[in-house]
N, C-alpha and C. Protein backbone atom coordinates (compact mmCIF):
# COMPACT_ATOMS: atom_id res chain seq x y z
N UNK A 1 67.63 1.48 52.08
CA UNK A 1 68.95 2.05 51.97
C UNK A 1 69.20 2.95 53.18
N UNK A 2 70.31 2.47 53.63
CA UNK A 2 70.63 3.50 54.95
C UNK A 2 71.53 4.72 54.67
N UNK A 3 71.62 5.94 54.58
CA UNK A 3 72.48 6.84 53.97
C UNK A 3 72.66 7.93 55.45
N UNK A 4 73.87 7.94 54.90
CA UNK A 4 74.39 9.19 56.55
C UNK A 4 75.19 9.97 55.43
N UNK A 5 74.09 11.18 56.12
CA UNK A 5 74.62 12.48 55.64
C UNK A 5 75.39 13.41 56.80
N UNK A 6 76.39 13.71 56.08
CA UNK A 6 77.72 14.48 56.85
C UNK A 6 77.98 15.99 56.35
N UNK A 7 77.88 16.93 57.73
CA UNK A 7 78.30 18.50 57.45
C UNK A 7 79.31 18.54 58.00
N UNK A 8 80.54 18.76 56.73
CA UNK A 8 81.64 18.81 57.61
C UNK A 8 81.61 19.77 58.37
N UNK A 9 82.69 19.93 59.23
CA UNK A 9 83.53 21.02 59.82
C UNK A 9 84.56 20.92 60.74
N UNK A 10 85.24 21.12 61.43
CA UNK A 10 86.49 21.47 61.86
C UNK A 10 85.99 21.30 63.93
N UNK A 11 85.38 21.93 64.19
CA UNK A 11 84.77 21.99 65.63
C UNK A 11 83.37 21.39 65.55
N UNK A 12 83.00 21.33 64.60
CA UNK A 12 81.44 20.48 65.00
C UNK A 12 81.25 19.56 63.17
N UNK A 13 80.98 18.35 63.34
CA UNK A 13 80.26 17.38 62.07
C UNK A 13 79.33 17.05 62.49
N UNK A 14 78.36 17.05 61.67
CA UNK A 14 76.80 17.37 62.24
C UNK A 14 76.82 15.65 61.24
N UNK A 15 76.25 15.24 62.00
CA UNK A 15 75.48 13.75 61.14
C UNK A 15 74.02 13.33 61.07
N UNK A 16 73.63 12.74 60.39
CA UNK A 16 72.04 12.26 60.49
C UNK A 16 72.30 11.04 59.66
N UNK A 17 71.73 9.68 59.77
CA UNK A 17 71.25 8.42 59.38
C UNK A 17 69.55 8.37 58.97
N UNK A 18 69.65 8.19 57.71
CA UNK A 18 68.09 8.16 56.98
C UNK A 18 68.32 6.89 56.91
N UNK A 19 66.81 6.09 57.13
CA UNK A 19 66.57 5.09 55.92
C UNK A 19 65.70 5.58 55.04
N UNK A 20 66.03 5.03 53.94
CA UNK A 20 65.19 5.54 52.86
C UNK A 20 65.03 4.35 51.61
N UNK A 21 63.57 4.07 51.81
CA UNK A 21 63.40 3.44 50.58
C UNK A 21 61.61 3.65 50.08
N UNK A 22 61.08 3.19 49.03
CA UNK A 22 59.67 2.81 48.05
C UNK A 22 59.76 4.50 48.74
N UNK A 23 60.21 5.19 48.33
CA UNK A 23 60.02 6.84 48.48
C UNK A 23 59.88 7.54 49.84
N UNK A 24 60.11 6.74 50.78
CA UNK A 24 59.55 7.21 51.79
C UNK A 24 61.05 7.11 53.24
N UNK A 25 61.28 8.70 53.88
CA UNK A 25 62.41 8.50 54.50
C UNK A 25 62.43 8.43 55.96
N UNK A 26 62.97 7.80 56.40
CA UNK A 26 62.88 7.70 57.67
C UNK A 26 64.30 8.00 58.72
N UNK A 27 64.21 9.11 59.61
CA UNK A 27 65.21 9.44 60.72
C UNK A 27 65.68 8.65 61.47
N UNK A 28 66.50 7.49 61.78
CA UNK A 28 67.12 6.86 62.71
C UNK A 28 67.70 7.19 63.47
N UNK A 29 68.89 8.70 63.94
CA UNK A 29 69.25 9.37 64.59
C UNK A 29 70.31 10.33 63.63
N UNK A 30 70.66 11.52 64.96
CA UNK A 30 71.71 12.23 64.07
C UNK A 30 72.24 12.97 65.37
N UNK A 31 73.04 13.66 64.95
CA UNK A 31 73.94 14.15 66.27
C UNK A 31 75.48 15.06 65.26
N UNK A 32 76.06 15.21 66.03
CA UNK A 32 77.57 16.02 65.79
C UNK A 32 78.73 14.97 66.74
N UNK A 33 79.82 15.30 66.05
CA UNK A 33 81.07 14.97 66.13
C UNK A 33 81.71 16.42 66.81
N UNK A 34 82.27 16.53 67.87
CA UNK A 34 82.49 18.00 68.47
C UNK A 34 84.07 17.43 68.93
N UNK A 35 85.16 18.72 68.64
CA UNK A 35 86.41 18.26 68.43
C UNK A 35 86.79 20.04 69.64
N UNK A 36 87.49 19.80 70.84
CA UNK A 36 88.00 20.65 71.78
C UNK A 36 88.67 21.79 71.33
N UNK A 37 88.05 22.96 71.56
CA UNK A 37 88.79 23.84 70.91
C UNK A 37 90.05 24.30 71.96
N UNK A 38 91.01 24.46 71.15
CA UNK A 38 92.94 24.75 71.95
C UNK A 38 93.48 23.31 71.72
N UNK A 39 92.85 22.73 71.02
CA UNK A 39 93.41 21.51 70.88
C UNK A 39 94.66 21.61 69.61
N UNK A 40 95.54 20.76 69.67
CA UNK A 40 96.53 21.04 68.21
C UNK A 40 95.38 20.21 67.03
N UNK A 41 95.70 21.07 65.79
CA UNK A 41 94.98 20.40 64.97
C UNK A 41 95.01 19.12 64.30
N UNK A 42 96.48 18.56 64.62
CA UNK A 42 96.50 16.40 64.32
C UNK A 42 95.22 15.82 65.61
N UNK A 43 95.52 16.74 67.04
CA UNK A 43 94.77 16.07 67.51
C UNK A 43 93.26 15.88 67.49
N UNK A 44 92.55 17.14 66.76
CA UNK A 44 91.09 17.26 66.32
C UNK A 44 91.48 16.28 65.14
N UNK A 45 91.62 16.09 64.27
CA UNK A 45 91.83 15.59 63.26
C UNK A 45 91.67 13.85 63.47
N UNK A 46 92.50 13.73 64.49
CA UNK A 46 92.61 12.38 64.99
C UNK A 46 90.84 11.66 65.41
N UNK A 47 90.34 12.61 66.28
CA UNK A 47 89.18 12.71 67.23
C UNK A 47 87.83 12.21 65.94
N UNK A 48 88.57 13.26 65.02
CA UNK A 48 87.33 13.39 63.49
C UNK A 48 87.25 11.82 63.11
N UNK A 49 88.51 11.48 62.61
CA UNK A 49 88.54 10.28 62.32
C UNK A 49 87.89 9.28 62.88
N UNK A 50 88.30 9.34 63.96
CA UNK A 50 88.17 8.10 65.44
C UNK A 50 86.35 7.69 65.49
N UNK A 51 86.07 8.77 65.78
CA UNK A 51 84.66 9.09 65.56
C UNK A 51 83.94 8.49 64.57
N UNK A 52 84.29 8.97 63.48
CA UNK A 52 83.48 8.67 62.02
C UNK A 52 83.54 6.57 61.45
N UNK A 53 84.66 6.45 62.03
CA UNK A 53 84.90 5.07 62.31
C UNK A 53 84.08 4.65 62.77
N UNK A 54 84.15 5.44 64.19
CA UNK A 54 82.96 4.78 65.21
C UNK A 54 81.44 4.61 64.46
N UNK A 55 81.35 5.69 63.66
CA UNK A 55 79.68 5.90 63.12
C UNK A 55 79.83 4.90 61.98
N UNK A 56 80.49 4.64 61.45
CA UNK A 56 80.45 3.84 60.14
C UNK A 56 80.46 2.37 60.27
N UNK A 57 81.33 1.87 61.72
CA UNK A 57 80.89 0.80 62.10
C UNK A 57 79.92 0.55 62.52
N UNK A 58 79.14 1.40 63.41
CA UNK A 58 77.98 1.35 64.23
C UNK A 58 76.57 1.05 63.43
N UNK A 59 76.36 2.00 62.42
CA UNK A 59 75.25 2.13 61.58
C UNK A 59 75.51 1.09 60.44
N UNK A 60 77.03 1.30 59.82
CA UNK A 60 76.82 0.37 58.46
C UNK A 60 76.08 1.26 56.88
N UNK A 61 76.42 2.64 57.09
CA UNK A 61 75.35 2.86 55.93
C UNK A 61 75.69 2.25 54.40
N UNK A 62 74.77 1.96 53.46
CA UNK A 62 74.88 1.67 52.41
C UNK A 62 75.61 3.26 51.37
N UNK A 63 75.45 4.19 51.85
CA UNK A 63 75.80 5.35 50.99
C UNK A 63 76.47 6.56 52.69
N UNK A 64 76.99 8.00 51.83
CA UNK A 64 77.14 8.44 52.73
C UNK A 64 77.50 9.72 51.48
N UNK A 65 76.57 10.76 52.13
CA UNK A 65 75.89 12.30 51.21
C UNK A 65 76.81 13.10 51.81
N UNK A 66 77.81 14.16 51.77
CA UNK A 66 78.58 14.63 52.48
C UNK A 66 78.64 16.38 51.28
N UNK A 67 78.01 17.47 52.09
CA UNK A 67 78.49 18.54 51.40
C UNK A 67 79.60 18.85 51.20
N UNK A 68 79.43 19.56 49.48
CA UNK A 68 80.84 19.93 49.08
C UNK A 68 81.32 21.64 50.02
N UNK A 69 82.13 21.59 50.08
CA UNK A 69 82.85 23.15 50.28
C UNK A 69 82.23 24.27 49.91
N UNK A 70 82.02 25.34 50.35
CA UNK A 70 81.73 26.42 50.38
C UNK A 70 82.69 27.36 51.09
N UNK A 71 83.68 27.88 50.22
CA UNK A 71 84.36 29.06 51.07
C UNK A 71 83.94 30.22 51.17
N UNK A 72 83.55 30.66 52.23
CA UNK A 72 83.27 32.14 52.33
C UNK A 72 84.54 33.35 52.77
N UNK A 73 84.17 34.29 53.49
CA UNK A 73 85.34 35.17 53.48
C UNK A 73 87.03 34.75 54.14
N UNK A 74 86.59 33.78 55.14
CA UNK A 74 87.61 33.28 56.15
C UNK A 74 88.10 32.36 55.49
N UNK A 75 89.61 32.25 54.68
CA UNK A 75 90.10 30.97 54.39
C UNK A 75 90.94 30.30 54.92
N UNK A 76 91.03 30.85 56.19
CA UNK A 76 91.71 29.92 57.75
C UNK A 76 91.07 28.91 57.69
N UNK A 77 89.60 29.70 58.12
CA UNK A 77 88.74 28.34 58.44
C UNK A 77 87.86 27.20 57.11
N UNK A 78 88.47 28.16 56.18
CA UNK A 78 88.23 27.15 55.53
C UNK A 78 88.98 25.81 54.97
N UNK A 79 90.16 26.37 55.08
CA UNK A 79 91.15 25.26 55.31
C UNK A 79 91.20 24.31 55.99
N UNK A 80 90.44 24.20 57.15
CA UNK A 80 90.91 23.92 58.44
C UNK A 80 89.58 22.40 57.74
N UNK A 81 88.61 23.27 57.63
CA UNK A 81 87.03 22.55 57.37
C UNK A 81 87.54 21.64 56.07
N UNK A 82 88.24 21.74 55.50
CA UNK A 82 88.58 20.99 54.09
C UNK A 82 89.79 20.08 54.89
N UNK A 83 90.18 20.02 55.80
CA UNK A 83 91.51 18.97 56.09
C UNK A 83 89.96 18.10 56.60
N UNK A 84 89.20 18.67 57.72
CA UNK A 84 89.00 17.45 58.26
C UNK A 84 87.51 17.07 57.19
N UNK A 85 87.39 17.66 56.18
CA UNK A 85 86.36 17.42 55.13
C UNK A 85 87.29 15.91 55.02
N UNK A 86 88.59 15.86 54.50
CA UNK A 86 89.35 15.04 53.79
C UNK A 86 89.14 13.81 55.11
N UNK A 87 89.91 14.37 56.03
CA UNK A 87 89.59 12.76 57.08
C UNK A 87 88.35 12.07 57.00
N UNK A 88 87.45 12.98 56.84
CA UNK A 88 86.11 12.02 56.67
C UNK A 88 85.88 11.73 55.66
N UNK A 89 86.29 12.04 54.34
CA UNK A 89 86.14 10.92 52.77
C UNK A 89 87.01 9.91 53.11
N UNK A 90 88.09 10.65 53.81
CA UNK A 90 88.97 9.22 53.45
C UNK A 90 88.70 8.09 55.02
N UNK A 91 88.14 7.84 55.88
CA UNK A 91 87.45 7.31 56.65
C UNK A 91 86.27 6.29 55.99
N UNK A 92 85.42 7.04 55.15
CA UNK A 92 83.90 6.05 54.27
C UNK A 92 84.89 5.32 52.95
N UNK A 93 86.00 5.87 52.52
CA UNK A 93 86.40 5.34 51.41
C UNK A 93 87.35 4.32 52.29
N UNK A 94 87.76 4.24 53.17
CA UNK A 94 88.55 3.26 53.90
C UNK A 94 87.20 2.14 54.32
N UNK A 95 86.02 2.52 54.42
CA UNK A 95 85.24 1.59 54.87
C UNK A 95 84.35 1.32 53.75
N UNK A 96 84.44 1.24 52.90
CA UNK A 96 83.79 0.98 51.40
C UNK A 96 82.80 1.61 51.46
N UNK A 97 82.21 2.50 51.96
CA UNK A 97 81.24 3.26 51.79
C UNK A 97 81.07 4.33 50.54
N UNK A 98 80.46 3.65 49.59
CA UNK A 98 80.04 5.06 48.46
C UNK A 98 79.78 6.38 48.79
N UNK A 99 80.73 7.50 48.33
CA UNK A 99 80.56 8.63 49.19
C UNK A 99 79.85 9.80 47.20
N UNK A 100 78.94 10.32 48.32
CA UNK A 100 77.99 11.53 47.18
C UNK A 100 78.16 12.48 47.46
N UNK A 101 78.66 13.78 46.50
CA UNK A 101 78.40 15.07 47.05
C UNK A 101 78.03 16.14 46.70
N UNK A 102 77.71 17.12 47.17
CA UNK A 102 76.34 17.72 47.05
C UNK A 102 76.48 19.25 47.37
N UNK A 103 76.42 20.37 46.39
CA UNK A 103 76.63 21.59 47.11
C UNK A 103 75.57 22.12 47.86
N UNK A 104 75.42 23.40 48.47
CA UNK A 104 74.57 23.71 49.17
C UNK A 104 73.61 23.74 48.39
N UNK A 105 73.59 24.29 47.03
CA UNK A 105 72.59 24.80 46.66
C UNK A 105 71.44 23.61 45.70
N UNK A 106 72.33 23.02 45.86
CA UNK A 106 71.68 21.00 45.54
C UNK A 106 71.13 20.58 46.81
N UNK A 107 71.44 21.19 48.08
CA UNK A 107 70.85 20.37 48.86
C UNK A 107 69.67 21.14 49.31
N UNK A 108 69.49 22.74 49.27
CA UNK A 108 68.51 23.34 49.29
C UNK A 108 67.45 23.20 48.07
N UNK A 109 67.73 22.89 46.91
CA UNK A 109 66.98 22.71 45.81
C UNK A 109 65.99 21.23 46.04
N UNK A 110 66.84 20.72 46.65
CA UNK A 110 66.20 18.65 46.83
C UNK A 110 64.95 18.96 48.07
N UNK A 111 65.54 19.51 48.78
CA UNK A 111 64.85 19.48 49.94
C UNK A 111 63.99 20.68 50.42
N UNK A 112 64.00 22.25 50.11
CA UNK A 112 63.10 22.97 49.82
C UNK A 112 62.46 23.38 48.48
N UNK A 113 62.79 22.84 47.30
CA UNK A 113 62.33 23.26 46.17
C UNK A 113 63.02 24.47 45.42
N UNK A 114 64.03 24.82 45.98
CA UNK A 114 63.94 26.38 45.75
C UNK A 114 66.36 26.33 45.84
N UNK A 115 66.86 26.47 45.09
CA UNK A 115 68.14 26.16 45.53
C UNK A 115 68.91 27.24 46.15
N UNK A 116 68.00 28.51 46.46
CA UNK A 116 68.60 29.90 47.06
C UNK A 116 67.71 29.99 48.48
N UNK A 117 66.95 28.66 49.01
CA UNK A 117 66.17 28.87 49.82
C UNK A 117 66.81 29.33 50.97
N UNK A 118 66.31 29.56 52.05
CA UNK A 118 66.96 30.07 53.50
C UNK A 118 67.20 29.03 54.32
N UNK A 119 67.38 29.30 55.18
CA UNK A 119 67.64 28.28 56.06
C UNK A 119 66.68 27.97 57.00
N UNK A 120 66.13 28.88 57.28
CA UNK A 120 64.99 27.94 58.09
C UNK A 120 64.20 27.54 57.58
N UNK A 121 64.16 28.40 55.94
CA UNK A 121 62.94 27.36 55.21
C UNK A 121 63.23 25.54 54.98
N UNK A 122 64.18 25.57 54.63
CA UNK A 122 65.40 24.15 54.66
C UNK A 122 64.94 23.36 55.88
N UNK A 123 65.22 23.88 57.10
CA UNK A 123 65.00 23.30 58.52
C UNK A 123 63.22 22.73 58.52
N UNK A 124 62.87 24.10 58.45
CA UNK A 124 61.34 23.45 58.26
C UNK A 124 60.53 22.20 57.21
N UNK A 125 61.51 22.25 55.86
CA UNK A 125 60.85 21.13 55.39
C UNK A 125 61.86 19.93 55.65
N UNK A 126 62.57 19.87 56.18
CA UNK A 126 63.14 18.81 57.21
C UNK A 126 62.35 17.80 58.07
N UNK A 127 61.63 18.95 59.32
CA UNK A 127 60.94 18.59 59.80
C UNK A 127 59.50 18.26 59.16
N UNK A 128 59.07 18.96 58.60
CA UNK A 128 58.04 18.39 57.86
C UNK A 128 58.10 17.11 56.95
N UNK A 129 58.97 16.47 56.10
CA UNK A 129 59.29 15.59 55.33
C UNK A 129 59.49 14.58 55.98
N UNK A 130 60.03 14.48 57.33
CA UNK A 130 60.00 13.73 58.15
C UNK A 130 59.73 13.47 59.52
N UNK A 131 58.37 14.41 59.24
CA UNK A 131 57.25 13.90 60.33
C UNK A 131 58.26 13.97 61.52
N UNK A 132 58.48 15.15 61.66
CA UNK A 132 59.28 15.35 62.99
C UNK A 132 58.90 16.24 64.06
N UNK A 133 58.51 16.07 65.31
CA UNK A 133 58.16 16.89 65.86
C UNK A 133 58.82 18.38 65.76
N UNK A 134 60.20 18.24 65.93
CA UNK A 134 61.30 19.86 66.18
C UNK A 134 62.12 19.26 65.30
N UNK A 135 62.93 20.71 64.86
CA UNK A 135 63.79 20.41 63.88
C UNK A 135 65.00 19.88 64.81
N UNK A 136 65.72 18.71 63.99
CA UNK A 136 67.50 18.34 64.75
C UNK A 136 67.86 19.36 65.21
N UNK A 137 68.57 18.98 66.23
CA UNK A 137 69.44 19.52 66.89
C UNK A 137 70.85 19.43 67.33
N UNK A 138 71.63 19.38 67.43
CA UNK A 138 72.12 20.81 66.98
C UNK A 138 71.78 21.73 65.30
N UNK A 139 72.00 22.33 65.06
CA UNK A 139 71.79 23.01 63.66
C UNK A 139 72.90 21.96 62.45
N UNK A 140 74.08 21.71 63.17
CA UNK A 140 74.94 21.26 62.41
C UNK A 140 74.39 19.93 62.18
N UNK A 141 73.79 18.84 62.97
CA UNK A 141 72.95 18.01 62.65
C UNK A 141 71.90 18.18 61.89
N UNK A 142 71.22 19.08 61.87
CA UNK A 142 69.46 19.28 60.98
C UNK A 142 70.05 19.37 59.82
N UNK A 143 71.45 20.10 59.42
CA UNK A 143 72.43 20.22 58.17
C UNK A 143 72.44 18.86 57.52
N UNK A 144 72.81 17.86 58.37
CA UNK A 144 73.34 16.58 58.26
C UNK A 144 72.16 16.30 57.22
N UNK A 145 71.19 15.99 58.26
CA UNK A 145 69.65 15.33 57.79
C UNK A 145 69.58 15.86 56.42
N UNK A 146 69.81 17.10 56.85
CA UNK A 146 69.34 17.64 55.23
C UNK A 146 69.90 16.86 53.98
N UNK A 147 71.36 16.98 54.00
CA UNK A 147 71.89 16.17 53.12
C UNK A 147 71.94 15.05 52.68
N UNK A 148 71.29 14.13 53.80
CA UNK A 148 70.95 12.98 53.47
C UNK A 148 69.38 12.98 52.88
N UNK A 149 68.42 13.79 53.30
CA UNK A 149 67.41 13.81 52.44
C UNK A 149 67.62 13.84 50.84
N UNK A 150 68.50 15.26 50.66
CA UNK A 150 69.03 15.30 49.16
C UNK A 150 68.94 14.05 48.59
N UNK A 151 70.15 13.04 49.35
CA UNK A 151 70.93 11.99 48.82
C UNK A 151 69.98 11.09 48.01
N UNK A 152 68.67 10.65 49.22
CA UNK A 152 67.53 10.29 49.21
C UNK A 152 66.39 10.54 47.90
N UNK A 153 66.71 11.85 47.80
CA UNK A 153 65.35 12.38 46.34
C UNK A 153 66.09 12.23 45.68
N UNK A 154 67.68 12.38 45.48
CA UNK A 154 68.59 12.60 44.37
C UNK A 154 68.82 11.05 43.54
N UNK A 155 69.19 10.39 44.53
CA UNK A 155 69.26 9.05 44.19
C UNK A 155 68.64 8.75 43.33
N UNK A 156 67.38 8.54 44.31
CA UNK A 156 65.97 7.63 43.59
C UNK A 156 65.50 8.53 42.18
N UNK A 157 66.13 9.25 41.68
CA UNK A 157 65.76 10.62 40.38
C UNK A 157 66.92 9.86 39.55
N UNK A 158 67.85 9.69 39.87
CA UNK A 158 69.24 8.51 39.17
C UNK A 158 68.77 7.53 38.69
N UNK A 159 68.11 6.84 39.98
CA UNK A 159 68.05 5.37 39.57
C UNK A 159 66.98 5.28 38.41
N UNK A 160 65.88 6.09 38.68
CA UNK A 160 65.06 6.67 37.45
C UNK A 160 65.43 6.23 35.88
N UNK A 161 66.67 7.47 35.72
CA UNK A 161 67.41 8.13 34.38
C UNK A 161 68.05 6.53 34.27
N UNK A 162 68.90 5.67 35.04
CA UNK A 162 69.40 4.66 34.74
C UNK A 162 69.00 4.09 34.33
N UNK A 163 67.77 3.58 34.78
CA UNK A 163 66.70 2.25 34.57
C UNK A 163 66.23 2.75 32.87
N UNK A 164 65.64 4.13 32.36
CA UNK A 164 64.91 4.81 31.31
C UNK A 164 66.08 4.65 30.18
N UNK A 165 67.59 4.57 30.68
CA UNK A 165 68.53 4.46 29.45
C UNK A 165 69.03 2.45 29.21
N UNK A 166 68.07 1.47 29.21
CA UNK A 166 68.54 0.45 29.13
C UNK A 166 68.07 0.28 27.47
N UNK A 167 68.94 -0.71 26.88
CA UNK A 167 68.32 -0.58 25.53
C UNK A 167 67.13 -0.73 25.39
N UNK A 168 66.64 -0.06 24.11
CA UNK A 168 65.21 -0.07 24.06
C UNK A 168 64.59 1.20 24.36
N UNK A 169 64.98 1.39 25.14
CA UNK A 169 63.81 2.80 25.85
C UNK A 169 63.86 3.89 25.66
N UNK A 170 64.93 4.16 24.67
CA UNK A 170 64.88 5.52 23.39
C UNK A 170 65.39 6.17 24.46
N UNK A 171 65.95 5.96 25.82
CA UNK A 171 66.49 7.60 26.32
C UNK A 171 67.62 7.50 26.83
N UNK A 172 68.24 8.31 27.21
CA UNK A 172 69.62 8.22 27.44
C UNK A 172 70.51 8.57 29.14
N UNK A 173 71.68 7.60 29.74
CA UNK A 173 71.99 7.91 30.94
C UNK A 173 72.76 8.93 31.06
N UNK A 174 72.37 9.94 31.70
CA UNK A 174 73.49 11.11 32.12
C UNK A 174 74.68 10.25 33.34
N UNK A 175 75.89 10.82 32.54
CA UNK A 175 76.68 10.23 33.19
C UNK A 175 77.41 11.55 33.62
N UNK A 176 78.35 11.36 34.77
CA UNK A 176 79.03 12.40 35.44
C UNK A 176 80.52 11.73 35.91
């Protein structure tokens, strides 16, 4: 399964492409989407799009892990991060791509154990989980990865509960 995990944002989308399958994940690349700042915002917007096209044709992923929102004090910018959040669902949902999502504290829980972990603890088992020399780079990319790791443990913990609720097997599917 190929899964690209996406951090939105407004001036930088951090991406990473896992494969991931029989438990085991593997880095194919990752990078950011970087949009000119003084630019009018249809035209970042445009750029977001254009881009994510580009990645979705290019790779093909089977899934695509994309964090949910987090507003903090600034709700300029958080606005801004939720328009082009939206260009990029609606970009994977224009390209049939199954889109998953994931708050921070789901993606720190999947991937450090811990769902209040820090951030470099996060970064570090990044790199460790996948046998990586240095953590991604840019930061907004190692973000990416991250989320697609989530996608990765989260999944395969689904497909689990799915398979355990077929008749017969006394247990039941959590549905959402």
């Amino acid at each position: 399964m190929r899964i690209l995990g996406i951090d939105p944002g407004f001036a930088i989308v951090g991406f990473g492409l896992l494969e991931s399958g029989g438990g085991v994940q593997r880095l194919v690349t990752c990078g950011a989407i970087t949009t000119p700042a003084g630019e009018p915002l249809p035209s970042r917007l445009a750029q977001i799009a254009d881009d994510m096209d580009t990645l979705l044709e290019r790779f093909r992923p089977d899934a695509m892990a994309v964090e949910e929102l987090f507003f903090n004090n600034n709700i300029t910018t958080g606005i801004s991060v939720a328009q082009a959040r939206g260009v990029i669902l609606l970009s994977a949902q224009r390209a049939g791509v199954p889109i998953f999502e994931y708050s921070p504290s789901q993606v720190k829980q999947a991937v450090a154990g811990y769902g209040k972990a820090e951030k470099r603890q996060v970064m570090a088992m990044v790199k460790r989980l996948l046998g990586l020399n240095a953590v991604p780079k840019p930061d907004d990319a190692a973000d990416a990865v991250a989320i697609a790791l989530c996608h990765a443990r989260s999944f395969t913990s689904r497909l689990s509960l799915l398979d355990s609720a077929r008749p017969g097997s006394g247990r039941y599917a959590v549905r959402r």
